[in-house]
Protein backbone atom coordinates (compact mmCIF):
# COMPACT_ATOMS: atom_id res chain seq x y z
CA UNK A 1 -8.73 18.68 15.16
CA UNK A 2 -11.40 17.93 12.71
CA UNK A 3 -12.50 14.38 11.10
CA UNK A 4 -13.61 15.38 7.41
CA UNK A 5 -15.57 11.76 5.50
CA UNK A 6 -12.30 10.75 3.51
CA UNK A 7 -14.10 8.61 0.48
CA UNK A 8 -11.96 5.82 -0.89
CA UNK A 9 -10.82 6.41 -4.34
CA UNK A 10 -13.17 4.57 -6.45
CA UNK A 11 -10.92 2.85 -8.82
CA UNK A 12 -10.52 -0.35 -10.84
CA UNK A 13 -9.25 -2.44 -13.65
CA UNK A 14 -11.90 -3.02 -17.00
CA UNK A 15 -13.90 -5.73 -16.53
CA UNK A 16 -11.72 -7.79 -19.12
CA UNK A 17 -8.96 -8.23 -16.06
CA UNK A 18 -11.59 -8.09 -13.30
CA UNK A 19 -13.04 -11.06 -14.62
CA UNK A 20 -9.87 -13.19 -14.33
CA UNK A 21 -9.21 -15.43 -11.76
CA UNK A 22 -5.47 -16.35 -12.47
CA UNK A 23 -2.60 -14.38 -13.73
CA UNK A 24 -1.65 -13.22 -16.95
CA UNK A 25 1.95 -13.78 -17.42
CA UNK A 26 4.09 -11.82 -19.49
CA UNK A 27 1.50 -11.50 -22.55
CA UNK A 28 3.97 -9.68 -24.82
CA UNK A 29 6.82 -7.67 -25.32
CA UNK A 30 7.54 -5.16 -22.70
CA UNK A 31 8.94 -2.00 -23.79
CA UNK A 32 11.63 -0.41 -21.62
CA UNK A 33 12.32 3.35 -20.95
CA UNK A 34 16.04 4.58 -19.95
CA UNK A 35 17.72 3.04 -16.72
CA UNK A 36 16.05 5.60 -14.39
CA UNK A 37 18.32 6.02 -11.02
CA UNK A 38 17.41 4.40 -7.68
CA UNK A 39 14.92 6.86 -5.89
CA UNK A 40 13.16 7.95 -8.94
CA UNK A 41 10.33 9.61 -7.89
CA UNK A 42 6.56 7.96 -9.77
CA UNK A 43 2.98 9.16 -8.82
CA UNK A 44 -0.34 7.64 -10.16
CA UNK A 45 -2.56 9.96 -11.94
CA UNK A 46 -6.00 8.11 -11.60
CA UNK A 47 -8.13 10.63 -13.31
CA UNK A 48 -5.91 10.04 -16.36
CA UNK A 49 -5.25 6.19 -16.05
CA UNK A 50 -1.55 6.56 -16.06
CA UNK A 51 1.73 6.59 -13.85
CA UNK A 52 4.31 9.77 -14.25
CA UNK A 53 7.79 9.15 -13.87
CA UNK A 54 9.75 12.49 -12.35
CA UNK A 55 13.78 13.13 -11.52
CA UNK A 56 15.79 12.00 -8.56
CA UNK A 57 15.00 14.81 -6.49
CA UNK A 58 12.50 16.66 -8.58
CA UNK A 59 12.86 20.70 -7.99
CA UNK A 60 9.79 22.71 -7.51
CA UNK A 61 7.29 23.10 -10.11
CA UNK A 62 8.76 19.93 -11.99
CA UNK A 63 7.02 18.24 -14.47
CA UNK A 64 7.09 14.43 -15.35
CA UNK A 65 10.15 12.93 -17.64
CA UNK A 66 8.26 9.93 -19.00
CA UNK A 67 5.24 8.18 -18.12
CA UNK A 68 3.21 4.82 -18.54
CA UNK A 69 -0.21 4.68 -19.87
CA UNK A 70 -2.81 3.51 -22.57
CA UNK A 71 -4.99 0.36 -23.02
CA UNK A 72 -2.34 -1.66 -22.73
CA UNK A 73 -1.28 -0.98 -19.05
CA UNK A 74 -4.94 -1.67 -18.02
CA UNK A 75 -4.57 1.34 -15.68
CA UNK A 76 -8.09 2.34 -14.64
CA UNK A 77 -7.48 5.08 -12.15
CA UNK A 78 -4.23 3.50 -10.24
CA UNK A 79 -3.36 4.41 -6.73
CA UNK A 80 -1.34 3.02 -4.47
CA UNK A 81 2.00 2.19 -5.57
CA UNK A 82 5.06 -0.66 -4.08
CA UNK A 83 8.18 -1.98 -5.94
CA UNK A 84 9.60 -5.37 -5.47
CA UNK A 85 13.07 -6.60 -5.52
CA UNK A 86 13.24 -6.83 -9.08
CA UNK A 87 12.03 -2.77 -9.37
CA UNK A 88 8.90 -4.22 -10.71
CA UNK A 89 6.05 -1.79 -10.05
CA UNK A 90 2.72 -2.96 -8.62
CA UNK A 91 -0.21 -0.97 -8.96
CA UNK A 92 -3.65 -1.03 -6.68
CA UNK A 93 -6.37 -0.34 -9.20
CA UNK A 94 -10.09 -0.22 -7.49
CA UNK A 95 -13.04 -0.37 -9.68
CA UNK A 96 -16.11 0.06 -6.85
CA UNK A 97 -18.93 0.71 -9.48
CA UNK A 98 -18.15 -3.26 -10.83
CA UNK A 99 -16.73 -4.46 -7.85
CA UNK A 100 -13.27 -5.62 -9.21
CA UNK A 101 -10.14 -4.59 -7.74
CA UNK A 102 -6.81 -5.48 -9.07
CA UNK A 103 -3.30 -5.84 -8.77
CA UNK A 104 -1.31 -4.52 -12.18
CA UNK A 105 2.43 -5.41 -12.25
CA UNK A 106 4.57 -3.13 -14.47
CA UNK A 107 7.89 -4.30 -15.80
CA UNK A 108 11.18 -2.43 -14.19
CA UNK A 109 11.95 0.55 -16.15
CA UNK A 110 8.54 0.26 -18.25
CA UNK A 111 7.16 3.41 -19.81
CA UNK A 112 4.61 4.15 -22.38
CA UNK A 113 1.78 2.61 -23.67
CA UNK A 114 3.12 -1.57 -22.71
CA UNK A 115 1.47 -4.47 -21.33
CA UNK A 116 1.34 -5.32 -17.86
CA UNK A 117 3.85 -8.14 -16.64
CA UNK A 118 0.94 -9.79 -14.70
CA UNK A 119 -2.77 -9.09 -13.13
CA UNK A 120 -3.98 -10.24 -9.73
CA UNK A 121 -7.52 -9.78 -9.74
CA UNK A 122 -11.10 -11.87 -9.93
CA UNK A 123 -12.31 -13.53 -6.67
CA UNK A 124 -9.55 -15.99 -6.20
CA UNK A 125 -7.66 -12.68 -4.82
CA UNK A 126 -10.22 -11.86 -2.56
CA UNK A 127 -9.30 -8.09 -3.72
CA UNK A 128 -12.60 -5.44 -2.74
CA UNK A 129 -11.57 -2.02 -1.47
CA UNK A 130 -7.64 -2.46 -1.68
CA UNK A 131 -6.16 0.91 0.32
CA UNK A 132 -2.57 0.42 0.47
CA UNK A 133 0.81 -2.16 -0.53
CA UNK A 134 3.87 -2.62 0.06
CA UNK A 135 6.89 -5.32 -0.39
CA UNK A 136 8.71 -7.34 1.90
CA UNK A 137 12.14 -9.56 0.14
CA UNK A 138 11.42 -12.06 3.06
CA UNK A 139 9.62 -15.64 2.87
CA UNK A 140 11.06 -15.44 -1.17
CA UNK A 141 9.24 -12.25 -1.95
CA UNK A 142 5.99 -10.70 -0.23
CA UNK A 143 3.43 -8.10 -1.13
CA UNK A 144 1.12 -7.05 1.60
CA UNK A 145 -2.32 -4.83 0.77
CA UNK A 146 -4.51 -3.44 2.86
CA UNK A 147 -8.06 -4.83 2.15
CA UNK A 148 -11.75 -4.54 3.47
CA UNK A 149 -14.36 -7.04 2.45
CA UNK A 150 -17.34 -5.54 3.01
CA UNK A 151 -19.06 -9.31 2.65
CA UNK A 152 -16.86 -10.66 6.08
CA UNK A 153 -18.07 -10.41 9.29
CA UNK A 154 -14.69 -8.57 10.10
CA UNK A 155 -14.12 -7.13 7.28
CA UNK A 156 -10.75 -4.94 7.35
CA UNK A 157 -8.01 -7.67 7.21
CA UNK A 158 -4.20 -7.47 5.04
CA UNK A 159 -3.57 -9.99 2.41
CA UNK A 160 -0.32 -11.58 1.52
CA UNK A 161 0.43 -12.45 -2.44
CA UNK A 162 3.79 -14.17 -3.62
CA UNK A 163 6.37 -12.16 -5.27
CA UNK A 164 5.59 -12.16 -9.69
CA UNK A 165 7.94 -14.66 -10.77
CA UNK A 166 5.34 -17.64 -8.85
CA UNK A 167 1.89 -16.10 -10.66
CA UNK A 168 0.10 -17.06 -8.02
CA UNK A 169 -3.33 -15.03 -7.93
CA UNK A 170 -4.66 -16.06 -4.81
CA UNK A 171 -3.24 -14.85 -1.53
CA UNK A 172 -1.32 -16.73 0.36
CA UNK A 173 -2.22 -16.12 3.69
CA UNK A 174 -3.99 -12.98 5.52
CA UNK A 175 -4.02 -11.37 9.21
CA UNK A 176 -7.99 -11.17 10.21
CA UNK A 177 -10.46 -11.12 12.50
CA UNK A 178 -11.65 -9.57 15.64
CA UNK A 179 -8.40 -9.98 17.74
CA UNK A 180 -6.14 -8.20 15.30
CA UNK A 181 -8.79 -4.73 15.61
CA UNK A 182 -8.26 -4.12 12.40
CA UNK A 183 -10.42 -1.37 11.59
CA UNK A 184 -10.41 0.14 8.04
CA UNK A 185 -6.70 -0.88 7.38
CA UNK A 186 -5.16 1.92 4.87
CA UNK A 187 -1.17 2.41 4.82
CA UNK A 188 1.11 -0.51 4.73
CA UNK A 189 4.61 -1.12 5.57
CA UNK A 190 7.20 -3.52 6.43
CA UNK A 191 10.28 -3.35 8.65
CA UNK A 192 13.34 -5.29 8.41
CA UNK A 193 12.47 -7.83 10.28
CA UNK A 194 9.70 -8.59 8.01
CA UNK A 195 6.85 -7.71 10.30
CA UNK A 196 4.12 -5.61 8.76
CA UNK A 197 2.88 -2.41 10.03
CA UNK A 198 -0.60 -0.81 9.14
CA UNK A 199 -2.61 2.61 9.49
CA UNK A 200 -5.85 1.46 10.84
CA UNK A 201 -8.19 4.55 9.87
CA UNK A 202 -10.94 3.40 11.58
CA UNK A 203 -9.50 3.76 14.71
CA UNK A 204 -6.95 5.64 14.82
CA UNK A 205 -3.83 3.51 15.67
CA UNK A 206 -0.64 1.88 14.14
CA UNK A 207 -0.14 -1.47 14.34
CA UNK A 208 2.03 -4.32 13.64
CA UNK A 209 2.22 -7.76 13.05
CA UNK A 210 4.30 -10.79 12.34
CA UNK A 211 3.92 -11.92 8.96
CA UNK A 212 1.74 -15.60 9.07
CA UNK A 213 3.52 -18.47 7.35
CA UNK A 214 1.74 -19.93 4.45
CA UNK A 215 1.00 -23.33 5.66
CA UNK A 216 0.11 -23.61 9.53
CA UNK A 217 2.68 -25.78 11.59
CA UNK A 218 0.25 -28.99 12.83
CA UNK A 219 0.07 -29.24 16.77
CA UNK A 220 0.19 -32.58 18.04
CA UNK A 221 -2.30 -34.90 19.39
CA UNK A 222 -1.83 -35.26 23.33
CA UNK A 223 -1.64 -38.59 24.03
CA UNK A 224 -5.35 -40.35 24.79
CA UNK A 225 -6.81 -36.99 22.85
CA UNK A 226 -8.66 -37.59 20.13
CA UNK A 227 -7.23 -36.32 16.95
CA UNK A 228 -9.04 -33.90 14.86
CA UNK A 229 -10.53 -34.69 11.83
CA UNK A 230 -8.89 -34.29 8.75
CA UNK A 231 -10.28 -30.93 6.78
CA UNK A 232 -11.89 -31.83 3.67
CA UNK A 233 -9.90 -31.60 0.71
CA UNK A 234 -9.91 -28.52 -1.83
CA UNK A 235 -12.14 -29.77 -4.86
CA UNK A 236 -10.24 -29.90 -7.60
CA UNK A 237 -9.82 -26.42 -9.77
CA UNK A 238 -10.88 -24.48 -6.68
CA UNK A 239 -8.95 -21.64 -5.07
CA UNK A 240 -7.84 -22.67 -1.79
CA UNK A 241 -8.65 -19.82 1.01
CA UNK A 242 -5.86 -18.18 2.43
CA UNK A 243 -4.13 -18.91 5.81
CA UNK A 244 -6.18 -16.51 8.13
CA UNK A 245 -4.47 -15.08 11.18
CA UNK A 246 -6.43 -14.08 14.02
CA UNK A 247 -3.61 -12.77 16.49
CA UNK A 248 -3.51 -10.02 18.31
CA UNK A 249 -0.68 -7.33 17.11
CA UNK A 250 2.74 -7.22 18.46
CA UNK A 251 3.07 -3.37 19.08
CA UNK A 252 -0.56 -0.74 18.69
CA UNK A 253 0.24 2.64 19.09
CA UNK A 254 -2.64 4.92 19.88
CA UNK A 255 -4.35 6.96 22.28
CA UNK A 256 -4.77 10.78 22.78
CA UNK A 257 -0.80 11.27 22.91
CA UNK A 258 -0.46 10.26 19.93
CA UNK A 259 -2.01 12.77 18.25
CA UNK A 260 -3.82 10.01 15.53
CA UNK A 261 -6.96 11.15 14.29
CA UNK A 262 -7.45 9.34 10.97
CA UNK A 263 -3.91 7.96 9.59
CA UNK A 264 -3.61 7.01 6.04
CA UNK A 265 -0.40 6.77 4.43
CA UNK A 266 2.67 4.98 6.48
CA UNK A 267 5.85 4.19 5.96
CA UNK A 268 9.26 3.45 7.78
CA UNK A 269 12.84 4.58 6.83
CA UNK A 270 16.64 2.80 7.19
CA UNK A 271 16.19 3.22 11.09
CA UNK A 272 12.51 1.93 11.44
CA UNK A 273 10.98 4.63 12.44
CA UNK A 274 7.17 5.21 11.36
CA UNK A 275 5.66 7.68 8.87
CA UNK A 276 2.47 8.36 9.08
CA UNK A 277 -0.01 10.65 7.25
CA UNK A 278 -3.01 11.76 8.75
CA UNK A 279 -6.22 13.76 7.31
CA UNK A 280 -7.78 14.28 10.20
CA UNK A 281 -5.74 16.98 10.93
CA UNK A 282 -3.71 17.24 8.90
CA UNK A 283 -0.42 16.57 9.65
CA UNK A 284 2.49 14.04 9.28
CA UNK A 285 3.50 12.06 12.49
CA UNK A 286 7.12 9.85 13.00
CA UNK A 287 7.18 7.68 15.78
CA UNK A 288 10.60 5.91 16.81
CA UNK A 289 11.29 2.77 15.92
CA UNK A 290 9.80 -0.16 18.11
CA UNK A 291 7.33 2.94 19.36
CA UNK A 292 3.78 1.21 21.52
CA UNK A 293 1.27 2.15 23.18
CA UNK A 294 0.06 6.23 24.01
CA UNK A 295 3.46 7.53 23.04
CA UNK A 296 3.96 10.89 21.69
CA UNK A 297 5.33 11.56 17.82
CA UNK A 298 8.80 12.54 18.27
CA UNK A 299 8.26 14.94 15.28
CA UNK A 300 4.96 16.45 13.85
CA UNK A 301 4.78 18.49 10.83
CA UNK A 302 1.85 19.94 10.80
CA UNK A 303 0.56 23.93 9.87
CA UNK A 304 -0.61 26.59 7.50
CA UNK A 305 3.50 26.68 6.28
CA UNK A 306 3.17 23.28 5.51
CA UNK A 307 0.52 23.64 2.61
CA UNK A 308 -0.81 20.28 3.77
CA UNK A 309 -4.63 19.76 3.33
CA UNK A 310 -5.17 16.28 2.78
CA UNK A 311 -1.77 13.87 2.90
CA UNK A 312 -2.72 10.10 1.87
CA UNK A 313 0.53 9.31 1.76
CA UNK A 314 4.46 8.84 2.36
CA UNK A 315 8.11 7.94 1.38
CA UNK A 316 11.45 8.48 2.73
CA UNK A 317 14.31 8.36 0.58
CA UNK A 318 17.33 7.46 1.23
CA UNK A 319 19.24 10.55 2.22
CA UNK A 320 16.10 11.25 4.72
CA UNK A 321 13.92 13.58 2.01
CA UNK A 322 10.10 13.50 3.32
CA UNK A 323 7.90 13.25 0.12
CA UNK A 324 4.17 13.36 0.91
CA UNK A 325 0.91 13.05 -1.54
CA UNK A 326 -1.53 15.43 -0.73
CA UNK A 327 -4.78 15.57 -2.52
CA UNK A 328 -5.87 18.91 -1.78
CA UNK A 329 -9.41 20.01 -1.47
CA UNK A 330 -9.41 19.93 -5.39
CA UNK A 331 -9.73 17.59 -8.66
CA UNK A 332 -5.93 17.26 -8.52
CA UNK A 333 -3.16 17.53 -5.88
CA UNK A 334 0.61 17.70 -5.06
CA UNK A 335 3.67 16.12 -4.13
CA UNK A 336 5.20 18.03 -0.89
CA UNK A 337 8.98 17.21 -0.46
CA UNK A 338 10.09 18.50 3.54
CA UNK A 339 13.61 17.79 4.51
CA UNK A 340 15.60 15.42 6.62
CA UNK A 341 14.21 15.58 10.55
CA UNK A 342 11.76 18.29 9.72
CA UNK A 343 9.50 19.47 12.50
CA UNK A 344 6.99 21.60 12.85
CA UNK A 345 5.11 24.16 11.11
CA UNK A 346 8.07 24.21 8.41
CA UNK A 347 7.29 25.07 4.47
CA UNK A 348 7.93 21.95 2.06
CA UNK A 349 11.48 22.31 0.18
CA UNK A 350 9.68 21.71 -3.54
CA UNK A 351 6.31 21.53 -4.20
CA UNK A 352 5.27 19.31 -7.50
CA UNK A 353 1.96 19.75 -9.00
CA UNK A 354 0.75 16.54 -10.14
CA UNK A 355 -0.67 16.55 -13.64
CA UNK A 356 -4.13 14.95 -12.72
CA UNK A 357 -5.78 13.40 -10.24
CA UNK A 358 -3.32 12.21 -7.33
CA UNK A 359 -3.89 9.02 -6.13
CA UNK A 360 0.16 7.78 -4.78
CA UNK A 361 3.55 8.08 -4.77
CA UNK A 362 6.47 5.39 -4.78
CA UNK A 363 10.15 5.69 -5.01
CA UNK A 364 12.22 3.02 -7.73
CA UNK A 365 14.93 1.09 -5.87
């Protein structure tokens, strides 16, 4: 197995959005495209600031239907892509060079040149080097994103936002800190439960966690204790800091039967089992659901047959389709579709060039 450097896309909003520290609201009309079905395949194209918009199923060789893009989007090389319950599309865009990452929020069924429904970004969000996100409908509406601050003493930690329709900008609470061994956090997912699983990159293992609450539940005083002092009030137009969460994980798989070298992209299907995307070697891994510990993939694609060269990430439709985002060696890269239960050294059933720069994939609701 080999361990190539994997550089993070460098990738951000313009430093209009970066320097805002609350949302933007709807800030004008949104202009709608036709009422694309539910698995609708989009990928971001970062090296053309945009987001194409394929078929249900593309076929090989397909090219996109529609697509968003232009000033108005603030797209600056997107990647990483999530829908909430509302088919909303949120967006990670990473700008390294000024240090502002951002969250852009799309309006369901959006295409073209239109304004973005809102903007998380500025350093009430606590956004740096935002690798992956993903949406859970519990606690009224959740979007988890992988994070590292490079200015913590841990640094790799997964931040929690509210759904669009609160406009929060700050997170609401965050898993961090040396017990959770977060370690260059990448793919995110969540099951139905609502826990959150993560690709930790840095060391090679899954992991997942119960989502925090937002406020802590106070633990009372024993009885001739004395109580502690009362924490010092936010000053007023501050952003309060998130709830942090320094647990340890309910369920780490890794070890050398695992296979994991350096996993990326993760998802989970209907059943809960895991997805996971890994350059290192490269190959795609599924794990059962509730898998921990050294356990073994139960399938591995993986293979010269299987044109991967560098997967960053993964989706499952609902019939069971595999759809993987490869970057390639190249400028540009490809969407690899491999059927239900596919195992193996087993060629991809349609292979979509993407039409710039690849950067993620999602799949509408």
């Amino acid at each position: 197995m080999r361990r190539p450097p994997f550089a993070l896309l460098a990738l951000g909003l313009t430093a209009a959005f970066a320097a805002c520290s609350t949302g933007t609201g709807p800030v004008n009309t949104v202009g709608t495209g036709p009422n694309f079905a539910s698995q609708t395949l989009y990928a971001s194209n970062s090296s053309q600031n945009a987001i194409s918009i394929y078929s249900v199923n593309p076929a090989a060789g397909a090219v996109p239907t529609f697509q968003i893009g232009g000033s108005n989007t603030g797209l600056t090389g997107p990647t990483y892509l999530a829908f909430d319950s509302s088919a909303n599309l949120w967006t990670i865009n990473r700008n390294v060079g000024a240090g502002a990452a951002s969250l852009v929020v799309i309006k369901a069924l959006a295409t073209g040149n239109v304004f973005p429904l809102e903007v998380v970004g500025g350093s009430g969000s606590l956004l740096s080097q935002p690798n992956g996100i993903a949406f859970s409908s519990t606690g009224g509406g959740t979007i988890a994103v992988a994070n590292v601050n490079p200015s913590l003493q841990t640094p790799s930690q997964i931040l929690f936002f509210a759904d669009v329709t609160s406009g929060l900008v700050a997170p609401k609470n965050s898993i961090e800190g040396a017990a959770t061994n977060l370690n260059i956090p990448s793919g995110v997912a969540f099951d139905s439960n609502g826990n959150v699983f993560v690709a930790n990159r840095g060391n090679a293992s899954i992991e997942s966690f119960a989502v925090p609450t937002p406020v802590p539940t106070a633990t009372p005083t024993p009885a001739g204790a004395t109580p502690s002092p009362t924490p010092s009030p936010t000053p007023s137009g501050a952003t309060p800091p998130p709830v942090a969460n320094n647990a340890p994980p309910l369920t780490v798989i890794s070890g050398a039967a695992t296979g994991l070298v350096a996993p990326v992209g993760l998802t989970l299907d209907a059943s809960g089992n895991i997805y996971v995307t890994d350059v290192g070697v490269p190959a795609i891994y599924v794990y059962p659901s509730g898998a921990n510990g050294a356990i073994a993939p139960m399938r591995t694609i993986s293979g010269s047959t299987t044109g991967l060269v560098t997967p960053i990430d993964v989706k499952v439709d609902a019939a069971g389709n595999i759809y993987v985002a490869d970057i390639g060696a190249g400028s540009s890269g490809k969407v690899l579709v491999f059927p239900p239960n596919a195992n193996g050294n087993v060629a991809p059933t349609a292979t979509i060039n993407a039409t710039g720069a690849l950067g993620g994939i999602g799949l509408s609701p």
